[in-house]
N, C-alpha and C. Protein backbone atom coordinates (compact mmCIF):
# COMPACT_ATOMS: atom_id res chain seq x y z
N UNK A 1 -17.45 5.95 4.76
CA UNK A 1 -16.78 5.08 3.81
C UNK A 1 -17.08 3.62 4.16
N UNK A 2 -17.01 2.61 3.24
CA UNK A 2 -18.16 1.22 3.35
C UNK A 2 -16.41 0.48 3.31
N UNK A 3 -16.15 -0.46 4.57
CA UNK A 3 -15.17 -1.03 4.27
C UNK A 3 -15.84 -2.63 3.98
N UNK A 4 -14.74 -3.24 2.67
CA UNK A 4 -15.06 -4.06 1.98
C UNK A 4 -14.26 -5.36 1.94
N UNK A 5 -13.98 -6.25 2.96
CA UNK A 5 -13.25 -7.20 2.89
C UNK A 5 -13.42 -8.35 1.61
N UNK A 6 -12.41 -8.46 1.54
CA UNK A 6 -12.06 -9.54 0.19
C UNK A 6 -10.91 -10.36 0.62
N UNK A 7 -10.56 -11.84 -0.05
CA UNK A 7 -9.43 -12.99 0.24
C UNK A 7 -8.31 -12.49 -0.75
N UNK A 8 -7.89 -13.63 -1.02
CA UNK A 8 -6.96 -13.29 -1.88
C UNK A 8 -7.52 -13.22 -3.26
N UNK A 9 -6.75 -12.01 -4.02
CA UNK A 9 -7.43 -11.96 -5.53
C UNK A 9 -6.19 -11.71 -6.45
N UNK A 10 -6.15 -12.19 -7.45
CA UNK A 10 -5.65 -12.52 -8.33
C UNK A 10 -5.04 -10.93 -9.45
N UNK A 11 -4.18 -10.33 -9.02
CA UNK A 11 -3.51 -9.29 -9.35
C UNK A 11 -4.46 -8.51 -10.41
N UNK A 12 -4.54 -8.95 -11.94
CA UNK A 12 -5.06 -8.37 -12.94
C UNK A 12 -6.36 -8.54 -12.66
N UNK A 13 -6.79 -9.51 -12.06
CA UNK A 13 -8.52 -9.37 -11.54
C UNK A 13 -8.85 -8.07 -10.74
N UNK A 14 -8.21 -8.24 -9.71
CA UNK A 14 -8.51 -7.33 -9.22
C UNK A 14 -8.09 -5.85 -9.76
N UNK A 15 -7.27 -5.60 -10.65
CA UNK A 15 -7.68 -4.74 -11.52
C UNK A 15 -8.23 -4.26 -12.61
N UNK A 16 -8.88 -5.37 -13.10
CA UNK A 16 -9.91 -4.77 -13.96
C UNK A 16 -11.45 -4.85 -12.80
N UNK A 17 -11.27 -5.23 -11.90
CA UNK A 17 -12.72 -4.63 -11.08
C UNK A 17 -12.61 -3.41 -10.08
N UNK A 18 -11.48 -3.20 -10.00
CA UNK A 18 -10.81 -1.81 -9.68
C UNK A 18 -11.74 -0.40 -10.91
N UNK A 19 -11.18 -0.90 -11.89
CA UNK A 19 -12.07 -0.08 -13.14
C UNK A 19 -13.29 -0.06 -12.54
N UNK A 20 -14.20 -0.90 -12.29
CA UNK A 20 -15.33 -0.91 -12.09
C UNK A 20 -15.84 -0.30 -10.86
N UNK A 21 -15.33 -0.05 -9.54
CA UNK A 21 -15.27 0.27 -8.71
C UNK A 21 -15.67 1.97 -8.91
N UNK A 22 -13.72 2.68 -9.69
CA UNK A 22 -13.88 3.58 -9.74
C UNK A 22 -15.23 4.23 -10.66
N UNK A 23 -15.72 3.68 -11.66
CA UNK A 23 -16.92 4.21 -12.58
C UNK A 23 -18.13 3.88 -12.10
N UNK A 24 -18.19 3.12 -11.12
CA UNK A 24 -19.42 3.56 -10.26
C UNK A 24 -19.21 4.17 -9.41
N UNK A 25 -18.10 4.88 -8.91
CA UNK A 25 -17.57 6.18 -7.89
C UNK A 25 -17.93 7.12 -8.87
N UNK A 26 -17.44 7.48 -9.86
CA UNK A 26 -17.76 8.30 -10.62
C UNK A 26 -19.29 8.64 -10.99
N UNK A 27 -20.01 7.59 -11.22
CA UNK A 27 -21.39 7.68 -11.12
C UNK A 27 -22.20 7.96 -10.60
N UNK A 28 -21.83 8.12 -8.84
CA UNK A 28 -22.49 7.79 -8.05
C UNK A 28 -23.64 6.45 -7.87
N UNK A 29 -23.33 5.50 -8.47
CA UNK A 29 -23.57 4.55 -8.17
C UNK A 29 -23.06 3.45 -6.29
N UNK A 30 -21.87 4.10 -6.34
CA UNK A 30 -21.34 3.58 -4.75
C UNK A 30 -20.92 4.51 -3.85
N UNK A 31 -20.94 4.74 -2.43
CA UNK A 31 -20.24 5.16 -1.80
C UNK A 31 -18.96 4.93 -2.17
N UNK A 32 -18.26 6.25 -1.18
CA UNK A 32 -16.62 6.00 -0.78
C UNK A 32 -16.41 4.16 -0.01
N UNK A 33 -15.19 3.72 -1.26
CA UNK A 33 -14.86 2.30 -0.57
C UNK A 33 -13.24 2.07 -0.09
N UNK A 34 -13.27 1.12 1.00
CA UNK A 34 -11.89 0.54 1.18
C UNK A 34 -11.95 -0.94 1.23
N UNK A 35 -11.54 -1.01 -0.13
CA UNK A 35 -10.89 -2.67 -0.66
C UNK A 35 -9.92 -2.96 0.52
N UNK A 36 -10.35 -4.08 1.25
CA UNK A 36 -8.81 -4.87 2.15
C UNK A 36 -8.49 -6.05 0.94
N UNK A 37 -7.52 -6.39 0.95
CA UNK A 37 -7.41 -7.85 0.28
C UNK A 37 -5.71 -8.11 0.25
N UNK A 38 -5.69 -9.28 -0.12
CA UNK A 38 -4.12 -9.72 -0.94
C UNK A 38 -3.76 -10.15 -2.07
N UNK A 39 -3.09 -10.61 -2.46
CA UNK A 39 -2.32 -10.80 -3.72
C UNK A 39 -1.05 -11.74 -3.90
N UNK A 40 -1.42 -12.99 -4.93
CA UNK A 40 -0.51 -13.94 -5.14
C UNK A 40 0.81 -12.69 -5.17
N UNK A 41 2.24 -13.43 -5.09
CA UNK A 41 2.84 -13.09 -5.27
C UNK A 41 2.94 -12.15 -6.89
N UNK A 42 3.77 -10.80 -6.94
CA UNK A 42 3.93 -10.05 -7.88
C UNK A 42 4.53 -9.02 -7.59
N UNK A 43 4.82 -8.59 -8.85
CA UNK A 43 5.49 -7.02 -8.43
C UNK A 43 4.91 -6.05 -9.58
N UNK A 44 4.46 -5.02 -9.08
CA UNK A 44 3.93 -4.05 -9.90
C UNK A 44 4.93 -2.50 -9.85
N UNK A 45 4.58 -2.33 -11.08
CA UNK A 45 5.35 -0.83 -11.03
C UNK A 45 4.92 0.10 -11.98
N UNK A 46 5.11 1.61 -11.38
CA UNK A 46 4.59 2.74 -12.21
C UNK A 46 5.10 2.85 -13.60
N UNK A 47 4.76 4.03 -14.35
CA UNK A 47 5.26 4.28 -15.42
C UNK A 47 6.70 4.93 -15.22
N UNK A 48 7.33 5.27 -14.26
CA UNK A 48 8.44 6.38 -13.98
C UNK A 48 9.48 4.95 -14.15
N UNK A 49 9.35 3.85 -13.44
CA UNK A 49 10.17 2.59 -13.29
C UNK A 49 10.78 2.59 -14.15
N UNK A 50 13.13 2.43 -13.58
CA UNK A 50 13.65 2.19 -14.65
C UNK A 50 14.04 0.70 -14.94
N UNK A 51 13.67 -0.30 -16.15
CA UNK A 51 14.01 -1.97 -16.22
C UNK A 51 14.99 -2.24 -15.38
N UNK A 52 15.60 -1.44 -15.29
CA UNK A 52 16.67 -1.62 -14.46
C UNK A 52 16.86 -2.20 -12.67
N UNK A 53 15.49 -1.34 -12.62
CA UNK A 53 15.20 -1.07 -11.29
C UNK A 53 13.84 -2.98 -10.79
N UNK A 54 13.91 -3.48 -11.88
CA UNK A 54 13.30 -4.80 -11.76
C UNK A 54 13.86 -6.25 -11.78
N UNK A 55 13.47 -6.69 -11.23
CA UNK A 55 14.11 -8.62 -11.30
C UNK A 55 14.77 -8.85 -12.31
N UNK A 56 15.70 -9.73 -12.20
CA UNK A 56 15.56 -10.87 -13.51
C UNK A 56 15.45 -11.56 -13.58
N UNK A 57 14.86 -12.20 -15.17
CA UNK A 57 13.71 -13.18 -14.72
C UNK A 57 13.65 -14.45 -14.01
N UNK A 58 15.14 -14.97 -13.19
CA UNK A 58 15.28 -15.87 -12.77
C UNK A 58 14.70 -15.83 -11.25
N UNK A 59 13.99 -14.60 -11.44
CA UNK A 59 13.03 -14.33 -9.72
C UNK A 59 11.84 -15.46 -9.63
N UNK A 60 11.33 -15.43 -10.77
CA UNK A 60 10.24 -16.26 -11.52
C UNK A 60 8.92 -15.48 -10.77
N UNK A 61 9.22 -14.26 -10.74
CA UNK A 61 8.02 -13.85 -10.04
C UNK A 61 7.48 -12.22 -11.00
N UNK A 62 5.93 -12.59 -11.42
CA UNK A 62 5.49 -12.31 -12.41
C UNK A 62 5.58 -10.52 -12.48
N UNK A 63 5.86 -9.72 -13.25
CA UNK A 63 5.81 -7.92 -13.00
C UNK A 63 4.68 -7.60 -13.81
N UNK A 64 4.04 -6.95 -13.65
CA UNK A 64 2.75 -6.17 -13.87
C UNK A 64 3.38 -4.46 -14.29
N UNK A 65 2.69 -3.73 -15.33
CA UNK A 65 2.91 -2.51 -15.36
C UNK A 65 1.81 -1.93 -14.59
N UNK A 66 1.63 -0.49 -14.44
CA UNK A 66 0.51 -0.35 -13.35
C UNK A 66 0.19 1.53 -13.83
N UNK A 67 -0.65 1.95 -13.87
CA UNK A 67 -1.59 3.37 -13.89
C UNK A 67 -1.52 3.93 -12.50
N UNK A 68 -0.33 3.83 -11.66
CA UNK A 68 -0.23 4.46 -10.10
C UNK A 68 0.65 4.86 -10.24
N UNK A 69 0.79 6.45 -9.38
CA UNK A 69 2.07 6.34 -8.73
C UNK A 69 2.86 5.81 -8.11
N UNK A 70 4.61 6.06 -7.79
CA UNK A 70 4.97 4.89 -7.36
C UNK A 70 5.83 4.30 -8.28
N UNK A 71 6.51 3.52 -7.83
CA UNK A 71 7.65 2.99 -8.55
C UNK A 71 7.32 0.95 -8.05
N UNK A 72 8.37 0.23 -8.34
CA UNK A 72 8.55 -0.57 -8.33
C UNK A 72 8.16 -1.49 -6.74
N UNK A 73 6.96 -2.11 -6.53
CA UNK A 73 6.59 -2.90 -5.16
C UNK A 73 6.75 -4.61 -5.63
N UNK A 74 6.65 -4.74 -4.53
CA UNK A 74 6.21 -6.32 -4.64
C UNK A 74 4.57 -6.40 -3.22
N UNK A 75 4.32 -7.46 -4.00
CA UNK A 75 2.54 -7.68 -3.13
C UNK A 75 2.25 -9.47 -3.15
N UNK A 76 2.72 -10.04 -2.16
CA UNK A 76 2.30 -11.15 -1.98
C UNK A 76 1.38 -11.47 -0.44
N UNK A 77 1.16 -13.27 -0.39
CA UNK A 77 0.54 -13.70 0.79
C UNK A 77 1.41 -13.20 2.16
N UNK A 78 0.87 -12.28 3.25
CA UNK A 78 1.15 -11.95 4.71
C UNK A 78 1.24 -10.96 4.29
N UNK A 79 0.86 -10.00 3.34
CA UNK A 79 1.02 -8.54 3.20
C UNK A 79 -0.50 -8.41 3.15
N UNK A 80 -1.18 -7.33 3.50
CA UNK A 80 -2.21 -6.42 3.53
C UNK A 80 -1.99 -4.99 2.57
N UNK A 81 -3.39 -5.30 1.40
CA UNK A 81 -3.25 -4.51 0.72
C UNK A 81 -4.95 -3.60 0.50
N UNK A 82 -4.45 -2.06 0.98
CA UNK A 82 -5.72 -1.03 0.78
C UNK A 82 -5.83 -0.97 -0.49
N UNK A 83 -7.31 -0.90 -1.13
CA UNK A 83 -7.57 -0.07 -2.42
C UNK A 83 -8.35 1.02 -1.88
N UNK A 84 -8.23 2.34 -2.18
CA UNK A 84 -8.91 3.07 -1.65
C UNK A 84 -9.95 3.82 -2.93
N UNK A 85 -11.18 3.84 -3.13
CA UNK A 85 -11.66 4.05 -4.40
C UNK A 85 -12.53 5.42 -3.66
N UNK A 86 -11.61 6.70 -3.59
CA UNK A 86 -12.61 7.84 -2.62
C UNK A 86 -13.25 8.93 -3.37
N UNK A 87 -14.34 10.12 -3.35
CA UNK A 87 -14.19 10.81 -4.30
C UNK A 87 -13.81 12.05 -3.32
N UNK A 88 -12.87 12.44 -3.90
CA UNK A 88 -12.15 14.01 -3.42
C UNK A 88 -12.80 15.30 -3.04
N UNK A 89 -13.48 15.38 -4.57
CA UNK A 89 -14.69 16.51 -4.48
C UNK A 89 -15.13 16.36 -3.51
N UNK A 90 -16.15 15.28 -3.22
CA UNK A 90 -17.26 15.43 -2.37
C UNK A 90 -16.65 15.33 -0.50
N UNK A 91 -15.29 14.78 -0.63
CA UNK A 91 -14.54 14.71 0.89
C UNK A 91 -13.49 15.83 1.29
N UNK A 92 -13.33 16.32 -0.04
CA UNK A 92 -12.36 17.75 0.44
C UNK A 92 -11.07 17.49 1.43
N UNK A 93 -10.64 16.32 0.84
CA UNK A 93 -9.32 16.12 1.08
C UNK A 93 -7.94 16.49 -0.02
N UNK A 94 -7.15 17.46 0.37
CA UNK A 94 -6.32 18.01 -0.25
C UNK A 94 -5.29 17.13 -0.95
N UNK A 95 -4.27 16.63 0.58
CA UNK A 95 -3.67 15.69 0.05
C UNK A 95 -3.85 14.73 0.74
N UNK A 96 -4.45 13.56 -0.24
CA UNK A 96 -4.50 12.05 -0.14
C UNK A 96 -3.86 11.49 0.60
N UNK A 97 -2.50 11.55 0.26
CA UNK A 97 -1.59 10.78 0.21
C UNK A 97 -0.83 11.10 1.39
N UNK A 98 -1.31 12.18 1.91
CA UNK A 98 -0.21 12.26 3.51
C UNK A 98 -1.67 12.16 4.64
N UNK A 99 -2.50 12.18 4.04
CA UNK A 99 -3.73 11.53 4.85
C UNK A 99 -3.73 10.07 4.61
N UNK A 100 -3.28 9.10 3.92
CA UNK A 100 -3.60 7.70 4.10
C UNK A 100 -2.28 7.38 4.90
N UNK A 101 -0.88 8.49 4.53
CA UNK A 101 0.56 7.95 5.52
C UNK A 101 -0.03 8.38 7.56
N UNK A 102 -1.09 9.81 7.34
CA UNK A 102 -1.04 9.63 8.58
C UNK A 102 -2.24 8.91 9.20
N UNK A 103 -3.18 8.36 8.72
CA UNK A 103 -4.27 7.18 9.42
C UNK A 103 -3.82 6.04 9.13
N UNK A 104 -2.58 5.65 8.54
CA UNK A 104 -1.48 4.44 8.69
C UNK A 104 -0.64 4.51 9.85
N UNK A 105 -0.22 5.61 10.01
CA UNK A 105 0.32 5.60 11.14
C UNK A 105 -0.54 5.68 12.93
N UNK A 106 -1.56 6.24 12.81
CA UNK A 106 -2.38 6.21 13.76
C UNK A 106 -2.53 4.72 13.86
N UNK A 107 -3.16 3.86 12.74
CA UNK A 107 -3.65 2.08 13.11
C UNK A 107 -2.40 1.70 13.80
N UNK A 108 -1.30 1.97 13.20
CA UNK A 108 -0.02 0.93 13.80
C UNK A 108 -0.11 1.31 14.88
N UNK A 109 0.11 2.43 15.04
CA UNK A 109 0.20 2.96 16.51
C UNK A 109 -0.54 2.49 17.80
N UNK A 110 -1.80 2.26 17.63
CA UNK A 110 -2.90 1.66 17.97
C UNK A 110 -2.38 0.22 18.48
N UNK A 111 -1.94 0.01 17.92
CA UNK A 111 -1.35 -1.73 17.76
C UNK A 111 0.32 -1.84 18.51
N UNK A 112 0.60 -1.10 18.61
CA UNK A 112 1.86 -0.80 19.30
C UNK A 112 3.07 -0.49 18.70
N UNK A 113 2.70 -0.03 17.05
CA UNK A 113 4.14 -0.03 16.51
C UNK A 113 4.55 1.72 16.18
N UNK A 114 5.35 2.12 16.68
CA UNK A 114 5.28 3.51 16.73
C UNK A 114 6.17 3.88 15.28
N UNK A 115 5.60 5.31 14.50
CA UNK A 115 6.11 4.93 13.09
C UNK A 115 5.70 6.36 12.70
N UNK A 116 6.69 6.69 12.00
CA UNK A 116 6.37 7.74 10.97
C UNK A 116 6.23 8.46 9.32
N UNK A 117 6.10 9.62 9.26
CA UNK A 117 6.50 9.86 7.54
C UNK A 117 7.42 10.42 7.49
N UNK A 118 7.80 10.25 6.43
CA UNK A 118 8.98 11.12 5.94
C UNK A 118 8.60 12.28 4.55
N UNK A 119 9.25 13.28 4.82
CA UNK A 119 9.48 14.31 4.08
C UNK A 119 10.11 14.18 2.53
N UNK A 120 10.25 14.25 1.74
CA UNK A 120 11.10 14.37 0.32
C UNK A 120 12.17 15.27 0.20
N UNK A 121 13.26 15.07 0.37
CA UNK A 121 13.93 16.29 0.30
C UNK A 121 13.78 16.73 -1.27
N UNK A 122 14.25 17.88 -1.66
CA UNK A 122 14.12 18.44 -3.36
C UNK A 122 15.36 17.60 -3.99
N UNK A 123 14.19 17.10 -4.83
CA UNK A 123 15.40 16.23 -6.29
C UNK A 123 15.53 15.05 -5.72
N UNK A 124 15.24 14.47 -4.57
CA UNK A 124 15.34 13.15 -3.83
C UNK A 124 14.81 12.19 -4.73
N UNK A 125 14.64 11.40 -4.78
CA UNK A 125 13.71 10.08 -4.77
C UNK A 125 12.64 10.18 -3.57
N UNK A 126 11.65 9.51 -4.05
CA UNK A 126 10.31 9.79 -3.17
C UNK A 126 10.33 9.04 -1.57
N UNK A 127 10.11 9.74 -0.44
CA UNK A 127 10.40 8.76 0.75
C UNK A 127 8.67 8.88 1.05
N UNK A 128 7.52 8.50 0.08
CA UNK A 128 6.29 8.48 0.70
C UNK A 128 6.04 7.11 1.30
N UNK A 129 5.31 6.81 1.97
CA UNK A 129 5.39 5.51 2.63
C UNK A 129 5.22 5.73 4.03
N UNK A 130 5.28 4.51 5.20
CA UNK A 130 5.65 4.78 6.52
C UNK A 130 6.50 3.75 7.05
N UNK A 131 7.49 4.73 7.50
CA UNK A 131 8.52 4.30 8.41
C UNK A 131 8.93 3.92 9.65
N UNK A 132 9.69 3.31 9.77
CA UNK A 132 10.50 2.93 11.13
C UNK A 132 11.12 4.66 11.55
N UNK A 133 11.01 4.57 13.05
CA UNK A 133 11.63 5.75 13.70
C UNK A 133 13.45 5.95 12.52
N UNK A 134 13.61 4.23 12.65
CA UNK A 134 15.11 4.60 12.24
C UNK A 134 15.12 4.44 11.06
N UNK A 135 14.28 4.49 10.31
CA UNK A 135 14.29 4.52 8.45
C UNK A 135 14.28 3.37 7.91
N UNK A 136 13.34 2.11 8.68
CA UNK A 136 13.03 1.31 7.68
C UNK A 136 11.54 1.32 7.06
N UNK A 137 11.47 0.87 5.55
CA UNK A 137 10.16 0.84 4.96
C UNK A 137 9.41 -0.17 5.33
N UNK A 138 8.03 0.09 6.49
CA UNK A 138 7.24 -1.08 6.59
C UNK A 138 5.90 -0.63 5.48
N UNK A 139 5.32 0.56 4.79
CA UNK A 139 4.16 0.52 4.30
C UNK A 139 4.43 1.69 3.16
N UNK A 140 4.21 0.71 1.58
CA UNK A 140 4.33 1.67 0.58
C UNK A 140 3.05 1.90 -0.17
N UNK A 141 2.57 3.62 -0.74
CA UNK A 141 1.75 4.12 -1.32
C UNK A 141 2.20 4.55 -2.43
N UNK A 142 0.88 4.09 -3.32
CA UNK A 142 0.97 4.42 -4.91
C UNK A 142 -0.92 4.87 -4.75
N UNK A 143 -0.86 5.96 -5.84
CA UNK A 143 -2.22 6.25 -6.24
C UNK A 143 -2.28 6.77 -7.14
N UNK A 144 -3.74 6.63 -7.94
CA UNK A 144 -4.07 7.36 -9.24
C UNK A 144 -5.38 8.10 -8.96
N UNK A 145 -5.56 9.59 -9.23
CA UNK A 145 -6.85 10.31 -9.29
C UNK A 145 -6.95 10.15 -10.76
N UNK A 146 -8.65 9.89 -11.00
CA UNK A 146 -9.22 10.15 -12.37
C UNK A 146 -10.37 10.67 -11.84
N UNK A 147 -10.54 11.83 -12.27
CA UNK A 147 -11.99 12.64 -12.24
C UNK A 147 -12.27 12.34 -10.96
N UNK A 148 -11.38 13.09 -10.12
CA UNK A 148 -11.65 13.29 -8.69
C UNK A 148 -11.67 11.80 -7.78
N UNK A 149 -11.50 11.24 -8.58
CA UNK A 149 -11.98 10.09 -7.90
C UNK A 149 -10.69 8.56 -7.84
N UNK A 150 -10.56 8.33 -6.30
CA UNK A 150 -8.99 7.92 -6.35
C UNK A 150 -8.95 5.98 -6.59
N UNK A 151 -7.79 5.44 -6.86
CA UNK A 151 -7.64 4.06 -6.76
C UNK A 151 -6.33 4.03 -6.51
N UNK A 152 -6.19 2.40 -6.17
CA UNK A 152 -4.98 1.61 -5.79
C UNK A 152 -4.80 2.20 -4.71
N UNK A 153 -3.70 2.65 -3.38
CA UNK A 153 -3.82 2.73 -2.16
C UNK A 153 -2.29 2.14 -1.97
N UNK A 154 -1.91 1.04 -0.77
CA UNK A 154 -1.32 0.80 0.03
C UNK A 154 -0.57 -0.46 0.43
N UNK A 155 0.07 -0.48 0.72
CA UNK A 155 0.03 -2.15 1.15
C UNK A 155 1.08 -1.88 2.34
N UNK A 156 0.41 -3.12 3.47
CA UNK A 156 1.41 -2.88 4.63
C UNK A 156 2.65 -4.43 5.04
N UNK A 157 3.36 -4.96 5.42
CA UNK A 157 4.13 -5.64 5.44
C UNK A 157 3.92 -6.05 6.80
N UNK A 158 2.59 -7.35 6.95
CA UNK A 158 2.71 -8.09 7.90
C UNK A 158 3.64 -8.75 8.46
N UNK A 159 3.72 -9.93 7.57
CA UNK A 159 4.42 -11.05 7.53
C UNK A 159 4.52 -11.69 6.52
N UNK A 160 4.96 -11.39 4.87
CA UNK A 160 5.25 -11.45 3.73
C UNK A 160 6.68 -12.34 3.91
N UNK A 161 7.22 -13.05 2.37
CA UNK A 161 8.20 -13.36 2.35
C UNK A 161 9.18 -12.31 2.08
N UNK A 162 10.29 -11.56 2.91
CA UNK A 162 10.81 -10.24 2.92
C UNK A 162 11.86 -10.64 1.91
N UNK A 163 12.38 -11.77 1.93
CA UNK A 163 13.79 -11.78 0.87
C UNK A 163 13.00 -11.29 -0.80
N UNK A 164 12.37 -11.46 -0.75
CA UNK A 164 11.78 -10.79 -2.10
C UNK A 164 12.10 -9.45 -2.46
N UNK A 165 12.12 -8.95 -1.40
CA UNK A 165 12.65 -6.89 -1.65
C UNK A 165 14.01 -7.49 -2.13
N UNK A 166 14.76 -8.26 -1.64
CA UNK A 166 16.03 -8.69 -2.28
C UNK A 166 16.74 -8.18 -3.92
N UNK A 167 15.45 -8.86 -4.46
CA UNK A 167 15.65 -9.09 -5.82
C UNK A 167 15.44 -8.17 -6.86
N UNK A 168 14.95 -6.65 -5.82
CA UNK A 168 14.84 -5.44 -7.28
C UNK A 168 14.66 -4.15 -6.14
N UNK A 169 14.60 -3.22 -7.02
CA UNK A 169 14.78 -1.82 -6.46
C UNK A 169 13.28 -1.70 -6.13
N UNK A 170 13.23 -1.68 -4.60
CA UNK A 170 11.89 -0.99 -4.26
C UNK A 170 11.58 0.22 -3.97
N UNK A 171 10.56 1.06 -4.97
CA UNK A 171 9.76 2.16 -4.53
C UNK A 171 11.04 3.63 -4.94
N UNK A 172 12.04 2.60 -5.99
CA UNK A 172 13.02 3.79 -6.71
C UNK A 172 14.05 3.71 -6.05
N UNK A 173 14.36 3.13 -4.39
CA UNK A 173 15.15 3.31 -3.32
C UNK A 173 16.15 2.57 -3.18
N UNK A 174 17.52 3.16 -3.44
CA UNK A 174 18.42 1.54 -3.69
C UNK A 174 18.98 1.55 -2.87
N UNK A 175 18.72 2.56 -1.55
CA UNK A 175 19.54 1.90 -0.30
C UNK A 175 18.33 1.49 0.70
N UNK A 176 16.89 1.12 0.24
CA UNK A 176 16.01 1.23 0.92
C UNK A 176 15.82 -0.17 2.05
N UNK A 177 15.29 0.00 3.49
CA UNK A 177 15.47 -1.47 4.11
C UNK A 177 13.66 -1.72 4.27
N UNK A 178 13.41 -2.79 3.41
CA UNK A 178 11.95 -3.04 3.82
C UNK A 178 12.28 -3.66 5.10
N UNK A 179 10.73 -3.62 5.93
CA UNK A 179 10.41 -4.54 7.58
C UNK A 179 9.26 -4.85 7.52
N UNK A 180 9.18 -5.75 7.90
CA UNK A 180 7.78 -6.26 8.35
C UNK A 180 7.49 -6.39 9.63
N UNK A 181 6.14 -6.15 9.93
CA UNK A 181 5.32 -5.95 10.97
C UNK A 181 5.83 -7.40 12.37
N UNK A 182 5.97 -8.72 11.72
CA UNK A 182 6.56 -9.66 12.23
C UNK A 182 8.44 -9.53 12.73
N UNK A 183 8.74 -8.65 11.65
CA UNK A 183 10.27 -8.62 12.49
C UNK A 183 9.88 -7.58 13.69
N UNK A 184 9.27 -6.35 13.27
CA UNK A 184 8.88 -5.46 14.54
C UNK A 184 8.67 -6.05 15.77
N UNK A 185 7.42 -7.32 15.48
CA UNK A 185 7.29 -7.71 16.84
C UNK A 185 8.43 -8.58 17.40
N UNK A 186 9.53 -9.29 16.47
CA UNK A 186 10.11 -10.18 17.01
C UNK A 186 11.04 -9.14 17.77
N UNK A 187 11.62 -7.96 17.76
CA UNK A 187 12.25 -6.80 17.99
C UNK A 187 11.91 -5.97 19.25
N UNK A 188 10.71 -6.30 18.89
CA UNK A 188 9.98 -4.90 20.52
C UNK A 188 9.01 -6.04 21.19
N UNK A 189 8.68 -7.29 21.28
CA UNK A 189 8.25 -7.97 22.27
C UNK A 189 6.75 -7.59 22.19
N UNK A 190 6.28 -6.34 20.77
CA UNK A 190 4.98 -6.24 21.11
C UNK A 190 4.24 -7.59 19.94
N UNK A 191 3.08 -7.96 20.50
CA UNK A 191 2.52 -8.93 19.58
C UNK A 191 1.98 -8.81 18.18
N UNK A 192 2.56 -9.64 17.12
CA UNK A 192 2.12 -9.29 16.15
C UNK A 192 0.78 -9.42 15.77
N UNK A 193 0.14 -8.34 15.43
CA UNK A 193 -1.35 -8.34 14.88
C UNK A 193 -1.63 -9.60 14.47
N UNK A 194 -3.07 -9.88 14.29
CA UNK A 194 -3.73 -10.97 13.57
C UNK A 194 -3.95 -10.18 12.24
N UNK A 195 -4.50 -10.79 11.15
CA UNK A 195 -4.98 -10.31 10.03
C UNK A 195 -6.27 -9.13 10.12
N UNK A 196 -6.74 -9.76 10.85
CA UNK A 196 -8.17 -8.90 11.27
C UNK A 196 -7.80 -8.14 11.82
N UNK A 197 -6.81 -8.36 13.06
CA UNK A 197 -7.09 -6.67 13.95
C UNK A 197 -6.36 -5.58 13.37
N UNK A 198 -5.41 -6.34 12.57
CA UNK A 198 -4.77 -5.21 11.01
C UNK A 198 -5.53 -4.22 10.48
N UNK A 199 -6.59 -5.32 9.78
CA UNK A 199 -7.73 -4.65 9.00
C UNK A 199 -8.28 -3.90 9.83
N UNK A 200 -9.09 -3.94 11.09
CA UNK A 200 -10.12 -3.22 11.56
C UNK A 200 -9.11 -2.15 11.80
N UNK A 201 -7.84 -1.78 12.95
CA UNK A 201 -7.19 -0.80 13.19
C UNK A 201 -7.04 -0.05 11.63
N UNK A 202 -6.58 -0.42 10.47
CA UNK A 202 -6.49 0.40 9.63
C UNK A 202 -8.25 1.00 9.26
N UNK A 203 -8.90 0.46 8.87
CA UNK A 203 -10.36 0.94 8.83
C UNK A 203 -11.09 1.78 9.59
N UNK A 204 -10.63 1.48 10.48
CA UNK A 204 -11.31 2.70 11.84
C UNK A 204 -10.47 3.83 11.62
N UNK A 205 -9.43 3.61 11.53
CA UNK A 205 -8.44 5.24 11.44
C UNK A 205 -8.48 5.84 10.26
N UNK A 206 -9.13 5.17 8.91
CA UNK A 206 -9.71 5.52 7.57
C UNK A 206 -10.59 6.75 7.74
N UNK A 207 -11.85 5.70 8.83
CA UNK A 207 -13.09 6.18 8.79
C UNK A 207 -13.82 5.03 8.09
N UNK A 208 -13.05 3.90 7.37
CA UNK A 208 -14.52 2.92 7.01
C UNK A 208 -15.51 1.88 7.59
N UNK A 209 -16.17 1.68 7.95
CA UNK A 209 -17.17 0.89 8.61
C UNK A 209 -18.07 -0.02 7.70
């Protein structure tokens, strides 16, 4: 898998080249890719999202509808965000999505932050993501397969502005506690990552190079 660093990009940009991504996955025009990048402040959310479960508008911070699973995020500057554009068929990965929670958890780990998944109980609300030992949300997943072939991905909570989870229901969860990677370290004395060694620890535990 070809990892692909990018700066900050501009929410709807980067999804309409997302499109493009996946239809030359589809083509075979590209290898398997992993988009790193960020994102002005925003909040995106699935089709399941109830209005309810979003800002009002005195957040002044812009909502996006979105073609992922997943419910209601926010994605701004000090957050790290995966696009993962993979094709299934040809990698024979079952499920995605508890393969990107557990090579998320391997990078942190790597880095010193010890972390796990959680299970769904039946009829729950979704606990996909990765967690704090004691149940806080540091990293939420949304994805879409089209014709085998996957987009959108991840985002992890460096050092983001956190009062923002404040202002709406994240990821469906209304007793949910986001964390960031910066309170972790202010907490356990271990050092907080740089941007880069973020990226590379998550990329290597991908598999992208």
């Amino acid at each position: 898998m070809q990892r692909v660093d990018l700066g900050e990009v501009e929410y709807e940009v980067a999804t309409k080249d997302m499109a493009t991504w996946v239809a030359e996955r589809i083509d075979g025009e590209a290898e398997d890719r992993l988009f790193l990048l960020s994102h002005p402040p925003v909040i995106t959310y699935g089709p399941r999202t109830s209005l309810a479960d979003l800002p009002a508008e005195a957040a002044a911070i812009p909502t996006v509808a979105v073609d992922r699973g997943g419910f209601a995020t926010y994605h701004g500057p000090g957050q790290l965000v995966g696009y993962l554009v993979i094709d299934l068929k040809r990698r024979g990965v079952v499920d995605v999505v508890r393969w990107v929670e557990n090579g998320l958890i391997d990078a942190l780990g790597s880095l010193g932050f010890p972390l796990i998944r959680r299970d769904t109980p039946k009829g729950a609300s979704s606990l996909v993501g990765v967690w704090t030992e004691d149940h806080r949300k540091l990293c939420s997943i949304g994805m879409r397969i089209r014709r085998g072939v996957t987009s959108h991905g991840f985002s992890i909570n460096r050092d983001p502005e956190m009062s923002v989870f404040h202002t709406f229901t994240t990821c469906g969860l209304h007793d949910v506690t986001m964390v960031s990677l910066a309170e972790l370290a202010a907490e356990t004395g271990v050092p907080l990552p740089t941007d880069e060694e973020l990226r590379t620890a998550v990329a290597t535990s991908l598999g992208a190079t």
